[in-house]
C-alpha atoms as a PDB file:
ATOM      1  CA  UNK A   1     -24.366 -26.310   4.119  1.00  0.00           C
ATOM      2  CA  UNK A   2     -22.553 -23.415   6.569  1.00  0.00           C
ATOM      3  CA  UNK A   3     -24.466 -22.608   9.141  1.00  0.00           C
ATOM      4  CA  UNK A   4     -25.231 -18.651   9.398  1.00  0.00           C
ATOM      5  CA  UNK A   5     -23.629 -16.820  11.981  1.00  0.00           C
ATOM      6  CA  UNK A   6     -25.620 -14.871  14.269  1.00  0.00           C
ATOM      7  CA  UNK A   7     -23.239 -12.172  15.312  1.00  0.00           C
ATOM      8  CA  UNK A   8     -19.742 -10.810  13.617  1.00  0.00           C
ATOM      9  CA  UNK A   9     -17.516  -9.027  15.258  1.00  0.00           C
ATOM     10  CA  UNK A  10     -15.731  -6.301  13.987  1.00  0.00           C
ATOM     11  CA  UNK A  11     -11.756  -5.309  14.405  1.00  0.00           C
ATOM     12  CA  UNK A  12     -10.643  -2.187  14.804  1.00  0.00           C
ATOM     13  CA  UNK A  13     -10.287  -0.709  11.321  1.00  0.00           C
ATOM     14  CA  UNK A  14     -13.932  -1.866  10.467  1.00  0.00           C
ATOM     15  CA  UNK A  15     -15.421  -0.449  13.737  1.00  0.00           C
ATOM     16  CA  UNK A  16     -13.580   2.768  12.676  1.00  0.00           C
ATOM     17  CA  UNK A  17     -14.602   2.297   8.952  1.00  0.00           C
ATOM     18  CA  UNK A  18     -18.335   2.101  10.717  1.00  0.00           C
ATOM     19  CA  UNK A  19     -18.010   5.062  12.655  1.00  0.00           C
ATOM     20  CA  UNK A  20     -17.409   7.115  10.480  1.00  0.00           C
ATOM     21  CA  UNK A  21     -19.633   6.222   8.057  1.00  0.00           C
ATOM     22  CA  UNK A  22     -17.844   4.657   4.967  1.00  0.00           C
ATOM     23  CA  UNK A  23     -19.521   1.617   4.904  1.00  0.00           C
ATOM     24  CA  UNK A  24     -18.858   1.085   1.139  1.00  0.00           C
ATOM     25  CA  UNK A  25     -15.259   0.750   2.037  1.00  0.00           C
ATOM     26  CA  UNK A  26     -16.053  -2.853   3.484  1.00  0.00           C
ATOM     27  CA  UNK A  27     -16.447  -5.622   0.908  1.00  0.00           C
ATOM     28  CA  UNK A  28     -19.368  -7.438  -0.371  1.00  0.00           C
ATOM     29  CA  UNK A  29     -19.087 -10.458   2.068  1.00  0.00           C
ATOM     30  CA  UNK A  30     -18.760  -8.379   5.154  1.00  0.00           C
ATOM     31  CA  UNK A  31     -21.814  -5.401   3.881  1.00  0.00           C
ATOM     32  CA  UNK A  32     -23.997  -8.625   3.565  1.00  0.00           C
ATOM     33  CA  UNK A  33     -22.871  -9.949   6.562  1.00  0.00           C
ATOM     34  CA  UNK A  34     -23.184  -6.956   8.605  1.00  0.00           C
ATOM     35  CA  UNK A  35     -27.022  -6.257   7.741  1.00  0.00           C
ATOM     36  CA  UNK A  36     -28.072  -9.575   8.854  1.00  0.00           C
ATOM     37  CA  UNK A  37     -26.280 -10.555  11.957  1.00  0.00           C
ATOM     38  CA  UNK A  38     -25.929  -8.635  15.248  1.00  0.00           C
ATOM     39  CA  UNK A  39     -22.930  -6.790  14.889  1.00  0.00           C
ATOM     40  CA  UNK A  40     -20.423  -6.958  18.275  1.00  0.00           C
ATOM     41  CA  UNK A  41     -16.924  -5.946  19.552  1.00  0.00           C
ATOM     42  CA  UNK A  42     -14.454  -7.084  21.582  1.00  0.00           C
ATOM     43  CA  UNK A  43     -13.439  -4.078  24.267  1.00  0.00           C
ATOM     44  CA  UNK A  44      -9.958  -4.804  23.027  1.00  0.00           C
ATOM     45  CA  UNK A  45     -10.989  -2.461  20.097  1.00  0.00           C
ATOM     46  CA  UNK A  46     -11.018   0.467  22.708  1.00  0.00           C
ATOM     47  CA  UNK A  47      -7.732  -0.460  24.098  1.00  0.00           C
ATOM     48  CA  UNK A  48      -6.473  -0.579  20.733  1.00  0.00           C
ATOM     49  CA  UNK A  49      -7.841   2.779  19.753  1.00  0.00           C
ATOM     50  CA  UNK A  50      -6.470   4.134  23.251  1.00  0.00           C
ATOM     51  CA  UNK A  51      -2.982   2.614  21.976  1.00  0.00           C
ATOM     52  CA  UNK A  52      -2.984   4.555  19.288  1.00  0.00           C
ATOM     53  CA  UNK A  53      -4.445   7.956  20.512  1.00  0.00           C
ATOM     54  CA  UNK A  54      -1.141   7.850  22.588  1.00  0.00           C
ATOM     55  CA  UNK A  55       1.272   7.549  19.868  1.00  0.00           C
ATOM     56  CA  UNK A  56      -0.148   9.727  17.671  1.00  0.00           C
ATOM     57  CA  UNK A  57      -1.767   7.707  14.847  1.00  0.00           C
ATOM     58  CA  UNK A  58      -5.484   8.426  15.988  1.00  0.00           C
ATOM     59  CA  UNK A  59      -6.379  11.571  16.597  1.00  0.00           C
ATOM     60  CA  UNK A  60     -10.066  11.085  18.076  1.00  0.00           C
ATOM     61  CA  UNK A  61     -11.210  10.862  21.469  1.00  0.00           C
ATOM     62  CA  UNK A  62     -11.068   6.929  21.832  1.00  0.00           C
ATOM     63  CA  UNK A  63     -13.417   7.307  24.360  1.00  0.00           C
ATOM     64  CA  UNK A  64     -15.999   9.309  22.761  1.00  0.00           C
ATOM     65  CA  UNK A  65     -15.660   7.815  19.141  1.00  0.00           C
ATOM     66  CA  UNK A  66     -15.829   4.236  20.456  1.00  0.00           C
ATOM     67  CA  UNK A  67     -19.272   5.156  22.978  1.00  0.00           C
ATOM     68  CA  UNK A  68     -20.808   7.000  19.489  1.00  0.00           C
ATOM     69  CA  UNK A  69     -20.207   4.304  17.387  1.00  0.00           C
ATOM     70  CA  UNK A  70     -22.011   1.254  19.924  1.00  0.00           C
ATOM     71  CA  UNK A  71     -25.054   3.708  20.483  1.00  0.00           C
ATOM     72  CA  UNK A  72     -25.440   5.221  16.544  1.00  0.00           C
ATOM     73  CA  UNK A  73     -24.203   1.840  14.818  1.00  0.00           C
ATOM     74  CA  UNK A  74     -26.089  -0.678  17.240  1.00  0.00           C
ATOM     75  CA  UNK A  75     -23.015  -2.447  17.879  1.00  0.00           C
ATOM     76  CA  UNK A  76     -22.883  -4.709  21.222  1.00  0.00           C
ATOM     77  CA  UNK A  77     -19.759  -4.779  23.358  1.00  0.00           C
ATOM     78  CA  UNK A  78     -18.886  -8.046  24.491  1.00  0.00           C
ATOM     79  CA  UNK A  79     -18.963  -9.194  27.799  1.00  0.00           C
ATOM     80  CA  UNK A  80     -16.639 -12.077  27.869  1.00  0.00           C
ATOM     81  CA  UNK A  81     -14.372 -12.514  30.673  1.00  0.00           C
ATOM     82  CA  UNK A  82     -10.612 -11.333  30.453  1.00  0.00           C
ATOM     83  CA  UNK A  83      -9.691 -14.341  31.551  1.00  0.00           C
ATOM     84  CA  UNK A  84     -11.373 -16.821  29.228  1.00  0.00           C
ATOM     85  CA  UNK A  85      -9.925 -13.951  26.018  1.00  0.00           C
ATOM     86  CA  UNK A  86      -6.306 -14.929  27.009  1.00  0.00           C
ATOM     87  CA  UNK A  87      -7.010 -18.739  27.578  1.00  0.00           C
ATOM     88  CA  UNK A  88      -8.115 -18.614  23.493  1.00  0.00           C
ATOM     89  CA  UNK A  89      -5.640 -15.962  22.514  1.00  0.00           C
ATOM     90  CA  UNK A  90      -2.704 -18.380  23.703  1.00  0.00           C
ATOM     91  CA  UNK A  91      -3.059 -21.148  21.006  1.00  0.00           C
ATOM     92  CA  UNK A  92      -2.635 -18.136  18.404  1.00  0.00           C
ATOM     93  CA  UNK A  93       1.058 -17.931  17.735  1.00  0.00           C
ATOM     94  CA  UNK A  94       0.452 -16.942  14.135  1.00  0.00           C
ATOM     95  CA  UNK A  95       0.828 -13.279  15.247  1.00  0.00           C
ATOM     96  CA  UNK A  96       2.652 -11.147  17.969  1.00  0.00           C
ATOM     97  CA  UNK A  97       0.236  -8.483  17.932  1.00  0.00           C
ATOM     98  CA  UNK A  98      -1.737  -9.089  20.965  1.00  0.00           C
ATOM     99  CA  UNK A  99      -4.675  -6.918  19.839  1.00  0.00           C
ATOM    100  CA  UNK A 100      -5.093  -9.151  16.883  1.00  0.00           C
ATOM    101  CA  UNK A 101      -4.559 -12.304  19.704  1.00  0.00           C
ATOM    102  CA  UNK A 102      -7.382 -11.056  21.767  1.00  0.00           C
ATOM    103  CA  UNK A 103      -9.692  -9.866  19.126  1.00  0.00           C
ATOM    104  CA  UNK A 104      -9.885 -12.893  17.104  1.00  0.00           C
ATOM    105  CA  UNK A 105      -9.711 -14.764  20.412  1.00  0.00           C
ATOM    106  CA  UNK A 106     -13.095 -13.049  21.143  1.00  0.00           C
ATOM    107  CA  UNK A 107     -14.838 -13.786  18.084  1.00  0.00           C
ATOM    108  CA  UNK A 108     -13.737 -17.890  18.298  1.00  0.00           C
ATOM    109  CA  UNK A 109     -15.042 -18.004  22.044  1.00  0.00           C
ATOM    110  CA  UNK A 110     -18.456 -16.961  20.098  1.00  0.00           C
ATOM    111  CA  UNK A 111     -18.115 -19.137  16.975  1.00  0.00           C
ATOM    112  CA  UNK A 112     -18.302 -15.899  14.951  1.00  0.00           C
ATOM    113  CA  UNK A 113     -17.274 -13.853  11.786  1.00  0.00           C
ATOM    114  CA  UNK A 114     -14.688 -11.633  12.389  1.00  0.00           C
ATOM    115  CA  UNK A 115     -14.946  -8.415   9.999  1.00  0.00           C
ATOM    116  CA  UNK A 116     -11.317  -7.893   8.975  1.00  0.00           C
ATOM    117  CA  UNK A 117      -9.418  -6.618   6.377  1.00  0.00           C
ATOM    118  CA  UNK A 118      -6.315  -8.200   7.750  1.00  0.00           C
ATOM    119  CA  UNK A 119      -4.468 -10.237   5.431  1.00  0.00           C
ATOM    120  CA  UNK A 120      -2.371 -12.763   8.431  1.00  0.00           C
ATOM    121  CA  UNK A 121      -6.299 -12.245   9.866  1.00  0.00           C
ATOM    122  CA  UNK A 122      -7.225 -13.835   6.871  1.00  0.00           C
ATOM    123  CA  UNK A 123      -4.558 -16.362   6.217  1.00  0.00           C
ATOM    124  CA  UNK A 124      -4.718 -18.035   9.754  1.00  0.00           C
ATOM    125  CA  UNK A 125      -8.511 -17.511  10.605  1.00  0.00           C
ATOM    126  CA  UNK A 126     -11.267 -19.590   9.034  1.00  0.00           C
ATOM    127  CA  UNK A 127     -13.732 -16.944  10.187  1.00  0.00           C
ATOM    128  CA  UNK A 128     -12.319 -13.871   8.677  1.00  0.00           C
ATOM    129  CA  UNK A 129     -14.432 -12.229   6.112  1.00  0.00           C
ATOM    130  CA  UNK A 130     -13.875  -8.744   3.818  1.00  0.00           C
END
């Protein structure tokens, strides 16, 4: 029997799907998941949304949104050390976007779900869930 996670993180796309309320956009695995675990993400989600504020394909204050979202949603930003990110995110060649890299590198240094809708997400992480 899998043992049940205790915390899921959350990429980008589902912290913004969670911010702004659509919850019913996320799929059955990840709605379950998310009402019985505590929910956390990686502060590379606010770089990312920072990222793209600056080229134009956000158009929220990164800042603001991201601050609303951990204080209305009750997610938990975690507090893992840069250092010990980029140590996991190495042995994940499988991708050359380095947000992905250091957001799934955060959720293995937890042993944790990973709310993603990313398909290469998907294909090359055991712990990705939609």
């Amino acid at each position: 029997m899998e043992a049940v996670p205790l915390t899921a993180f959350l990429d980008t796309h589902a912290l913004v799907l969670l911010g702004e309320g659509r919850s019913e956009r996320f799929g059955t695995e990840s709605r379950r998941l998310l009402a019985s675990v505590e929910i956390m993400v990686s502060p590379v989600v606010l770089f990312e949304l920072h990222f793209l504020y600056e080229v134009g394909r956000w158009q929220v204050d990164p800042d603001r949104f991201y601050a609303d979202v951990l204080s209305e949603c009750h997610v938990r930003e975690s507090p893992d050390p840069l250092a010990a990110v980029v140590r996991e995110a190495t042995a994940l060649a499988w991708t050359r976007d380095p947000f992905d890299r250091l957001i799934v590198a955060t959720a293995m240094l937890h042993g944790a779900k990973l709310v993603t809708k990313d398909a290469n997400i998907h294909e090359h992480f055991d712990g990705a869930v939609w």
